[in-house]
N, C-alpha and C. Protein backbone atom coordinates (compact mmCIF):
# COMPACT_ATOMS: atom_id res chain seq x y z
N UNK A 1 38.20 2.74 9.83
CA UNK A 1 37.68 2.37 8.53
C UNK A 1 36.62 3.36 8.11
N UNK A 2 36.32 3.63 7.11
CA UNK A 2 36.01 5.17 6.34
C UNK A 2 34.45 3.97 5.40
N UNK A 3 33.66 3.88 5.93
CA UNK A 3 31.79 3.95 5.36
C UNK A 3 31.38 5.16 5.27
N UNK A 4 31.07 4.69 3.93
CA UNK A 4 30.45 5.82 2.30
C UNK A 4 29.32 6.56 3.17
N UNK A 5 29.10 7.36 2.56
CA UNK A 5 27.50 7.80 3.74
C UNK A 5 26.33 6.86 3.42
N UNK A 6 26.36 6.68 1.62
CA UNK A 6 25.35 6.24 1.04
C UNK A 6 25.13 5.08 1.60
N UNK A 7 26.09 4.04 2.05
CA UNK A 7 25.87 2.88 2.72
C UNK A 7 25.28 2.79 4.27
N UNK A 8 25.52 4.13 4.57
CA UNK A 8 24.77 4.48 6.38
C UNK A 8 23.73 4.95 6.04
N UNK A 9 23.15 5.60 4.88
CA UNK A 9 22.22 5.57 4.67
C UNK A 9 21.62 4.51 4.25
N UNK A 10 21.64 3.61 3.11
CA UNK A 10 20.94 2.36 3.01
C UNK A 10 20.64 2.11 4.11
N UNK A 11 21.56 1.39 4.91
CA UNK A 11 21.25 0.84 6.55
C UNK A 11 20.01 1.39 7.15
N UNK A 12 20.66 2.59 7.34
CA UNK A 12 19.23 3.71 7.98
C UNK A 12 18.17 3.05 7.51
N UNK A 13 18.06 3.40 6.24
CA UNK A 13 16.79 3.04 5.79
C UNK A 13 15.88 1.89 5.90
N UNK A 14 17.03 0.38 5.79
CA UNK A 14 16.66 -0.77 5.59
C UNK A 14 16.61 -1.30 7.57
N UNK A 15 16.78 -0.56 8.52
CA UNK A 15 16.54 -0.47 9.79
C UNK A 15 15.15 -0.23 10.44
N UNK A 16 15.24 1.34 9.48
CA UNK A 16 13.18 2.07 9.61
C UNK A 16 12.40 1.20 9.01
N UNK A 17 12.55 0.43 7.77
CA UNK A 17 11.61 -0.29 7.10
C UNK A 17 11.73 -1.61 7.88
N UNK A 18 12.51 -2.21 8.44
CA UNK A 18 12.35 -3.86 9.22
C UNK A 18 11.21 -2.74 10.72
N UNK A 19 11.56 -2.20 11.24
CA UNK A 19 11.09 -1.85 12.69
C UNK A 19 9.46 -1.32 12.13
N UNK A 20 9.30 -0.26 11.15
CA UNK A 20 7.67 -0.24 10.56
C UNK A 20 7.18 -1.79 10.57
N UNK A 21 7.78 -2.56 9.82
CA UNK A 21 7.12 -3.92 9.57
C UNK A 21 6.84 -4.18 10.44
N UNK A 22 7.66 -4.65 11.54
CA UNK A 22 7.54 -4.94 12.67
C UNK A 22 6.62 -4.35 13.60
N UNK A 23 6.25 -3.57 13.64
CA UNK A 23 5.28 -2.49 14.33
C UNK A 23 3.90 -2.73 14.13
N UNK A 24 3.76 -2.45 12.79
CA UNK A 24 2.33 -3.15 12.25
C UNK A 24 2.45 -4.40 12.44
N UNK A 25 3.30 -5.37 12.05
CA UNK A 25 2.99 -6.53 12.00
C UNK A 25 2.18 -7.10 13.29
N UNK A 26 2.77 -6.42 14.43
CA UNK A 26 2.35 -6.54 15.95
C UNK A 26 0.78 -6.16 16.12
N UNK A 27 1.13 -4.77 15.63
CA UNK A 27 -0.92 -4.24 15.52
C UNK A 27 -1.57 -4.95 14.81
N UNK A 28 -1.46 -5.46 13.62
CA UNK A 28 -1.96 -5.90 12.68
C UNK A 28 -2.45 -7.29 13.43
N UNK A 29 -1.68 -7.99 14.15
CA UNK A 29 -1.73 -9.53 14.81
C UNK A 29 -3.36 -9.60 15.07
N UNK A 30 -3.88 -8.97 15.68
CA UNK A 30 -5.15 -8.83 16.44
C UNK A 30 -6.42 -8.43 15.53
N UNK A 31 -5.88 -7.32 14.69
CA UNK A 31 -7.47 -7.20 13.83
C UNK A 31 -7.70 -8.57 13.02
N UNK A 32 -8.94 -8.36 12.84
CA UNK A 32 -9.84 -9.50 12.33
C UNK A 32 -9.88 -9.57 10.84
N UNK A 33 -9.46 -10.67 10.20
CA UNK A 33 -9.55 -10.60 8.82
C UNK A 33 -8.53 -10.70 8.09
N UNK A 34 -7.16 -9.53 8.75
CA UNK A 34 -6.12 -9.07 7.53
C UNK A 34 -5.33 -9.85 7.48
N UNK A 35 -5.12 -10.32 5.61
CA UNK A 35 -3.60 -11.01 5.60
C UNK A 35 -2.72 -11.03 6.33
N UNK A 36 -1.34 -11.54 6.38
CA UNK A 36 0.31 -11.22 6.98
C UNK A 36 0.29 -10.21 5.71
N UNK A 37 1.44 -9.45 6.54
CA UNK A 37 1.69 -8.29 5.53
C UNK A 37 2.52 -8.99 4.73
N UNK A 38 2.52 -8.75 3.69
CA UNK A 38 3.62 -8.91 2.75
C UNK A 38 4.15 -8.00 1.56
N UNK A 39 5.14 -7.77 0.99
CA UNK A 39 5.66 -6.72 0.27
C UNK A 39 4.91 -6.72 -0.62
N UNK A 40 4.72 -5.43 -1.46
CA UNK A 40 4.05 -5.37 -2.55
C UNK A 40 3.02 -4.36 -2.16
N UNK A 41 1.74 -4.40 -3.37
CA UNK A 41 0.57 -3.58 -3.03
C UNK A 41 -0.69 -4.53 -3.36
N UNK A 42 -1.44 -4.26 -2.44
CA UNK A 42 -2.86 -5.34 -2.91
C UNK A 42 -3.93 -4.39 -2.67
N UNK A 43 -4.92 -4.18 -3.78
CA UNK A 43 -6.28 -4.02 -3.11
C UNK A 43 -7.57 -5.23 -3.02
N UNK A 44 -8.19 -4.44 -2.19
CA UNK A 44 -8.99 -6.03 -1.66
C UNK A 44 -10.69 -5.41 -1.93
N UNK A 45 -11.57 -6.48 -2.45
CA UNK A 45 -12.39 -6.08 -2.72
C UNK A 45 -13.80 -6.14 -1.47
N UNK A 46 -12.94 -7.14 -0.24
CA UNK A 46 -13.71 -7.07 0.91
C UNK A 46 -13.36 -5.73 1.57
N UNK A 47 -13.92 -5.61 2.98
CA UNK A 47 -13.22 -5.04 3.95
C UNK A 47 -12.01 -5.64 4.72
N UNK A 48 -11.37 -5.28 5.43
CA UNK A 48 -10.33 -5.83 6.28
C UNK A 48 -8.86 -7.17 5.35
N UNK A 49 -9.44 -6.88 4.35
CA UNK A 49 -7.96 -7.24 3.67
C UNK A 49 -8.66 -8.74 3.34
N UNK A 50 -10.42 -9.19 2.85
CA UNK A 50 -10.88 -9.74 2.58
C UNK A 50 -11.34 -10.08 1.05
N UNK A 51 -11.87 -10.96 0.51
CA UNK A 51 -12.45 -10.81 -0.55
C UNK A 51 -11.29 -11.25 -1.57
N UNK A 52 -11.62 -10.74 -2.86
CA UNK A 52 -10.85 -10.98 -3.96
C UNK A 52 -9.63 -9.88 -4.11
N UNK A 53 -8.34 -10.22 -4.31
CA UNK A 53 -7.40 -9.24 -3.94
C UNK A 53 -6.70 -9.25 -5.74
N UNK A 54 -6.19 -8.04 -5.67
CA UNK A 54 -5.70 -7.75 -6.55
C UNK A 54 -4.46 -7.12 -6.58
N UNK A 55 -3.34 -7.77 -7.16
CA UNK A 55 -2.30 -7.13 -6.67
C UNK A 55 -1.70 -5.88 -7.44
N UNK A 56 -1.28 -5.00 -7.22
CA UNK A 56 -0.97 -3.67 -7.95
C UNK A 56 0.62 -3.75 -7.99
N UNK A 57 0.87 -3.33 -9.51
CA UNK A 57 1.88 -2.96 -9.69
C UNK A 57 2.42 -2.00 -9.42
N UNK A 58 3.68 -2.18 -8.37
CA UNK A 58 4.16 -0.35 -7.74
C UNK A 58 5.16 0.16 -8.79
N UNK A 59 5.19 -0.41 -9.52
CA UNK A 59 6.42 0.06 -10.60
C UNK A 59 5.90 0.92 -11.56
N UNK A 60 4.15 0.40 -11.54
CA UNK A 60 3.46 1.38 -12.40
C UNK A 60 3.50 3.11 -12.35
N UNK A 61 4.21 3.63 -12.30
CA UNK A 61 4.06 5.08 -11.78
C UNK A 61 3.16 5.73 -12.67
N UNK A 62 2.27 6.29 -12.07
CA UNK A 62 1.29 7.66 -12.91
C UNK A 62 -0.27 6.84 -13.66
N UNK A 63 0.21 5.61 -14.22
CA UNK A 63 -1.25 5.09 -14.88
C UNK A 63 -2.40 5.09 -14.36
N UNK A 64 -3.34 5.19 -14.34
CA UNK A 64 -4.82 5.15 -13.87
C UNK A 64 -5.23 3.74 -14.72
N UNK A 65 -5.57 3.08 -13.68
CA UNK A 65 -6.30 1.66 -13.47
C UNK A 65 -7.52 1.67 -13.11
N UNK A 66 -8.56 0.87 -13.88
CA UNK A 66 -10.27 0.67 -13.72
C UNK A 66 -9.89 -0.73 -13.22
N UNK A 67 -10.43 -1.37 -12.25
CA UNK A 67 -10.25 -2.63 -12.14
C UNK A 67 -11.93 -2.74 -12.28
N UNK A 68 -12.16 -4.33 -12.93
CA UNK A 68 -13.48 -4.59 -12.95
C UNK A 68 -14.06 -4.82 -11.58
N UNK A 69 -13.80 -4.59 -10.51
CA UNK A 69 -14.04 -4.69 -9.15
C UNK A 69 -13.94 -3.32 -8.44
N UNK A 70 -14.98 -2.75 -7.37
CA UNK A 70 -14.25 -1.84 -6.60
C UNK A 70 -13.33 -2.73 -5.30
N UNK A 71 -12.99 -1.26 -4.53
CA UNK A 71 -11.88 -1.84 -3.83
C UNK A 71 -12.39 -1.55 -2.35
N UNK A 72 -12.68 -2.59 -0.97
CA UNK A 72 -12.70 -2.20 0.17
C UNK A 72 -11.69 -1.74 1.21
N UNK A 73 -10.42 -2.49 0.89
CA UNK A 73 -9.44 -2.28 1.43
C UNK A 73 -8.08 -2.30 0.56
N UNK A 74 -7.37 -1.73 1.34
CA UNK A 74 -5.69 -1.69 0.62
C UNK A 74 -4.16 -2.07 1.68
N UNK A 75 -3.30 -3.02 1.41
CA UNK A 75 -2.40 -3.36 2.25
C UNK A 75 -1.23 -3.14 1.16
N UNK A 76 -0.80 -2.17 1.45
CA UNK A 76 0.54 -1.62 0.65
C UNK A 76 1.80 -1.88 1.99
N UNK A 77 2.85 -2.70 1.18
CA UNK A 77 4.31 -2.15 1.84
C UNK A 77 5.52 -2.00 0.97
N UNK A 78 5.60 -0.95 0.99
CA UNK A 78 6.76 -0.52 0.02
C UNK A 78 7.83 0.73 0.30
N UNK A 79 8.78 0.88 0.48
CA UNK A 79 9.65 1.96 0.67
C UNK A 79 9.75 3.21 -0.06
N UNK A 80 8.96 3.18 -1.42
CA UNK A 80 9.16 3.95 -2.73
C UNK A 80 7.81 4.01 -3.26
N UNK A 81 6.56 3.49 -3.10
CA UNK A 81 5.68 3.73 -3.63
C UNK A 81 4.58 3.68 -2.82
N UNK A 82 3.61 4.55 -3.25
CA UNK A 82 2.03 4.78 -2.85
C UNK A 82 1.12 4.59 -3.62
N UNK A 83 -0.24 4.37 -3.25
CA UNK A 83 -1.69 4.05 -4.24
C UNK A 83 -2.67 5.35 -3.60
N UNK A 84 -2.99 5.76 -4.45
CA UNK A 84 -3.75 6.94 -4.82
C UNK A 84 -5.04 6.03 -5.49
N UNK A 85 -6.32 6.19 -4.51
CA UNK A 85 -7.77 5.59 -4.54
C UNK A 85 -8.60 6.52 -5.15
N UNK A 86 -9.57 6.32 -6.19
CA UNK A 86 -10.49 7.15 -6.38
C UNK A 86 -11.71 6.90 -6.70
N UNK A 87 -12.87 7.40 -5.80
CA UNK A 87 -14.39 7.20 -5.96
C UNK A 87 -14.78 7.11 -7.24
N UNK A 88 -14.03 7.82 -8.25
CA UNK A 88 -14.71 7.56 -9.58
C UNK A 88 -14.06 6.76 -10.41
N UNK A 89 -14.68 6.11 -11.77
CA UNK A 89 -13.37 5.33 -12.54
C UNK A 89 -12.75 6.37 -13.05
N UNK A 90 -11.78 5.95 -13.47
CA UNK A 90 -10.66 7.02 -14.65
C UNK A 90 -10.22 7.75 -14.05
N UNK A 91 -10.04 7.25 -12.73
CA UNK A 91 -9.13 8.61 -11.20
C UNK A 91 -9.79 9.53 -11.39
N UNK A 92 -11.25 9.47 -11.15
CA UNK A 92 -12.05 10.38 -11.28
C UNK A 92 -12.36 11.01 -9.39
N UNK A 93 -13.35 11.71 -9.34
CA UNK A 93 -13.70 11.78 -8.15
C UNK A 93 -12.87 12.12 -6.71
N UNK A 94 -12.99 11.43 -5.91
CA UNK A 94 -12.71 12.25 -4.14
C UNK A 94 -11.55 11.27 -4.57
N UNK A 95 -10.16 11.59 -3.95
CA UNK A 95 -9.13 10.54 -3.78
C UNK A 95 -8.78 10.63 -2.37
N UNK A 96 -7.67 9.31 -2.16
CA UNK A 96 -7.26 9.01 -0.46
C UNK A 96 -5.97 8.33 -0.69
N UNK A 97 -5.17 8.75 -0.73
CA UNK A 97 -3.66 7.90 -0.73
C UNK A 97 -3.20 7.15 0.74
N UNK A 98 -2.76 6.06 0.31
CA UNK A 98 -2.33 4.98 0.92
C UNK A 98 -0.73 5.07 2.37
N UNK A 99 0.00 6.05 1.07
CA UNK A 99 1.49 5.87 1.93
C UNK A 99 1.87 4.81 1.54
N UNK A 100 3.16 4.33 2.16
CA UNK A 100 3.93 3.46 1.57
C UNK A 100 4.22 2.24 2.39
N UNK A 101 3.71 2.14 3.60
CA UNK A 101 3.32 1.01 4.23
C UNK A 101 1.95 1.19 4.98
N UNK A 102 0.80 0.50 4.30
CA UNK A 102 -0.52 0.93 4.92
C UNK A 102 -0.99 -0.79 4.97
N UNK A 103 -2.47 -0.39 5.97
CA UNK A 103 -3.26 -1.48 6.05
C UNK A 103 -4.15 -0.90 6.78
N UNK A 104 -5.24 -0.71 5.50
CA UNK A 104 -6.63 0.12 5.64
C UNK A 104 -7.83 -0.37 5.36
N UNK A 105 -8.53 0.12 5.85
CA UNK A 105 -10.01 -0.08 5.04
C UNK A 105 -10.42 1.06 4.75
N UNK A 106 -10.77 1.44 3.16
CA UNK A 106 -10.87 3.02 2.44
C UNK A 106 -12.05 3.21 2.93
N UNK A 107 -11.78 4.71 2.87
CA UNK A 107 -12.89 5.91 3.09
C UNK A 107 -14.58 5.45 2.25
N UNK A 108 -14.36 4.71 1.05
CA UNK A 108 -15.55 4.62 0.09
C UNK A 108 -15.29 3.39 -0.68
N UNK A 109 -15.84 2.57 -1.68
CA UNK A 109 -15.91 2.17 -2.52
C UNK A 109 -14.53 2.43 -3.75
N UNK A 110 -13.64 2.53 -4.07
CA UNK A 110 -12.18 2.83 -4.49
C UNK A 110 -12.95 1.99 -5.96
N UNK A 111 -13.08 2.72 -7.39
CA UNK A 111 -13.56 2.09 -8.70
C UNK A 111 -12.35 2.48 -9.48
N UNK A 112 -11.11 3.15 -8.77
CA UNK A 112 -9.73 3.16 -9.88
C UNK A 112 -8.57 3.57 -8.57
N UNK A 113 -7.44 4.02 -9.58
CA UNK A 113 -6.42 3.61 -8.68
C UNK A 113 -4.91 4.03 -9.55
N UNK A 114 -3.80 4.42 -8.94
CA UNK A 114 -2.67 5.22 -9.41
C UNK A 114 -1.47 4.94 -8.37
N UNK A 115 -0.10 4.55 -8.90
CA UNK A 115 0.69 4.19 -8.27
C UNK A 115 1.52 5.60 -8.34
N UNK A 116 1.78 5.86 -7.58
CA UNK A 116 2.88 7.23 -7.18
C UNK A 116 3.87 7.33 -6.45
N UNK A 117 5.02 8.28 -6.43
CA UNK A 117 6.27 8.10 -5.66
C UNK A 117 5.89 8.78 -4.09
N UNK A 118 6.39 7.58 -3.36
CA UNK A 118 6.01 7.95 -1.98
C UNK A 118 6.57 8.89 -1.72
């Protein structure tokens, strides 16, 4: 029987993304604080995936976001998208991108923010 590539690829893909989950999910078990991962993008205005969370749209590609909050942490999981952090508002300043399955606590204070193709 003759499978498309594109479908051994999906697989592939949807294989690496269950075993990442899985991986962190394991590390993740033990630190102090952080949500369960769950799909999507959140930034958090505590440290450790604390505080008031905000969820980000990954569909947003390219916009620059001021949230009335800065940001302490970020728990992104997504196959296709990343968050791009920046010290200043208006994606101003030092930036730190996320990747496409993260669970961090940023470099600084994060006062904006940009969804991009992983």
């Amino acid at each position: 029987m003759f499978i498309p590539r594109r479908k051994i690829r999906s697989a592939a893909a949807a294989a690496t993304m269950a075993a990442a989950l899985i991986g962190i999910g394991a590390g993740a078990a033990g630190a102090a604080g952080w949500p369960p991962l769950q799909e999507g993008g959140h930034l958090y205005v505590g440290s450790n995936g604390t505080g008031t969370v905000m969820v980000v749209d990954l569909d947003d590609l390219g916009t620059c976001h001021t949230p009335s909050k800065a940001s302490l942490s970020v728990q992104i999981v997504s196959g296709s998208s990343s968050v791009v952090v920046y010290s200043g508002a208006g994606c101003t300043g030092a930036s730190w991108a996320s990747g496409s399955l993260a669970q961090s606590n940023l470099p600084w204070a994060a006062l904006s923010y940009r969804v991009v193709p992983a």
